[in-house]
Protein backbone atom coordinates (compact mmCIF):
# COMPACT_ATOMS: atom_id res chain seq x y z
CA UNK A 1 -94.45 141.77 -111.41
CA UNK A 2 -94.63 141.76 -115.12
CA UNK A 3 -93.40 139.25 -117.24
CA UNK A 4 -92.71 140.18 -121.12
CA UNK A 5 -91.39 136.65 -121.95
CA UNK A 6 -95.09 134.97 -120.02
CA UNK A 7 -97.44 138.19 -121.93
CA UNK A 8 -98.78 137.17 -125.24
CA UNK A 9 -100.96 139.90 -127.38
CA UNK A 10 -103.40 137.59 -127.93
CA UNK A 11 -104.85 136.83 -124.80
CA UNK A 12 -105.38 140.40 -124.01
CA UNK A 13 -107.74 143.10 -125.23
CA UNK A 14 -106.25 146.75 -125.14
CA UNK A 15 -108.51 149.22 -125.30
CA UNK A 16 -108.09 151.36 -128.10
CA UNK A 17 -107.11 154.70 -126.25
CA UNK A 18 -105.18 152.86 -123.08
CA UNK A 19 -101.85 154.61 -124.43
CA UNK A 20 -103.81 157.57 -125.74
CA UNK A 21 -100.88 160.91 -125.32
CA UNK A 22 -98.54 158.14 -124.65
CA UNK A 23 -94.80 158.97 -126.20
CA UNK A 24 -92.60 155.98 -125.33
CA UNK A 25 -88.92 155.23 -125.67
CA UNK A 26 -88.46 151.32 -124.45
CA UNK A 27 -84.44 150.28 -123.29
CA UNK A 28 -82.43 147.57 -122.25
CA UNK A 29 -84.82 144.62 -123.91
CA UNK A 30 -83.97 142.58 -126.25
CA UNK A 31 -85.69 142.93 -129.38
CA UNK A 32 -87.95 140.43 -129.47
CA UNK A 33 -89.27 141.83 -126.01
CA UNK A 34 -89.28 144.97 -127.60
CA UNK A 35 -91.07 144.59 -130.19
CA UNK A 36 -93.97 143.11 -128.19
CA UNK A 37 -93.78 145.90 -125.76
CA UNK A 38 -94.08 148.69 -129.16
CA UNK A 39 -97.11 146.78 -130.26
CA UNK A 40 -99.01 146.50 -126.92
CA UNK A 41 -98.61 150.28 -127.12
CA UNK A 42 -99.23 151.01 -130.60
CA UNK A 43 -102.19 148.91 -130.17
CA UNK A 44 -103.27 151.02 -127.10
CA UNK A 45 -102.93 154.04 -129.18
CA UNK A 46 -99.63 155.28 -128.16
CA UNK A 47 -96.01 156.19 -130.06
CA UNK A 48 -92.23 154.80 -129.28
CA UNK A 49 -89.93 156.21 -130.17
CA UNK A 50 -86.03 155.30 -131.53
CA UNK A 51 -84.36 158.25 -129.56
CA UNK A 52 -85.04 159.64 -126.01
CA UNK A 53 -85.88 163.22 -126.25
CA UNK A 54 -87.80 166.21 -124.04
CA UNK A 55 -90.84 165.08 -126.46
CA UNK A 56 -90.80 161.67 -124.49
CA UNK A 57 -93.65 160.89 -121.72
CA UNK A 58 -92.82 157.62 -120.91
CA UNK A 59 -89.39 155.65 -120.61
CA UNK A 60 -89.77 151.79 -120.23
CA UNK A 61 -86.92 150.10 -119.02
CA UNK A 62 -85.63 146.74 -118.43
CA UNK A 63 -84.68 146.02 -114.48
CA UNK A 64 -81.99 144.01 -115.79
CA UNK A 65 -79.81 146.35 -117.48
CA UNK A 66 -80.34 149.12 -115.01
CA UNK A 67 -76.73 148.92 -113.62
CA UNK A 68 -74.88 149.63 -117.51
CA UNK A 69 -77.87 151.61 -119.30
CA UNK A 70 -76.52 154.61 -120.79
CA UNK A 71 -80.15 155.60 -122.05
CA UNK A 72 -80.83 155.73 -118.21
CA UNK A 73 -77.65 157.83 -117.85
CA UNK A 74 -78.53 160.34 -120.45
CA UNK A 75 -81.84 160.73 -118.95
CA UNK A 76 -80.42 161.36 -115.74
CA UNK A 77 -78.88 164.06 -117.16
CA UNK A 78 -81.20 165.87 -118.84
CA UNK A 79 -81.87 169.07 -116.91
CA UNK A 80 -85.31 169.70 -118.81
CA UNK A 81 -88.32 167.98 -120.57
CA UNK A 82 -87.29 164.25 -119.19
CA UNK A 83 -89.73 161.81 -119.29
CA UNK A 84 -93.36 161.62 -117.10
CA UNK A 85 -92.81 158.00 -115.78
CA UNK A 86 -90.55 155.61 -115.25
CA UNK A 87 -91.27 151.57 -115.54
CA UNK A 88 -88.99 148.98 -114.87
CA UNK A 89 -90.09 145.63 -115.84
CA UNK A 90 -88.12 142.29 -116.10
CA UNK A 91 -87.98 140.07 -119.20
């Protein structure tokens, strides 16, 4: 399993494209854990985003809010245009 709190940017190379058509919308992290998760994807060549919306290809969310996440509960709902994937991962 993946562990934001363990990953550090600097030990890693990400290819410049690895989040190439990547639109992201991270929830449920904390900001600090966000913040590395929007630069491991910016770095990749991807986009996050503030708001979920139909233009979104990729929600990221944490598994520990998954019980009380209404970004989880909007997307849910949406009856068009969610997201591509789904990935939980714990902080």
């Amino acid at each position: 399993m993946f562990d934001l709190d363990k990953f550090s940017m600097k030990e890693h190379d990400i290819e410049e494209d690895a989040f190439n058509r990547v639109s992201a919308f991270i929830s449920g992290f904390p900001a600090r854990g966000k913040r590395k998760l929007k630069d491991l994807i910016q770095r990749g060549g991807g986009a996050v985003f503030d708001s979920l919306t139909p233009s979104i290809t990729h929600m990221i969310v944490a598994r520990q809010s998954l019980e009380n996440n209404e970004d989880l509960a909007f997307w849910r709902s949406m009856t068009s245009g969610r997201p591509l994937g789904m990935n939980f991962i714990s902080f």
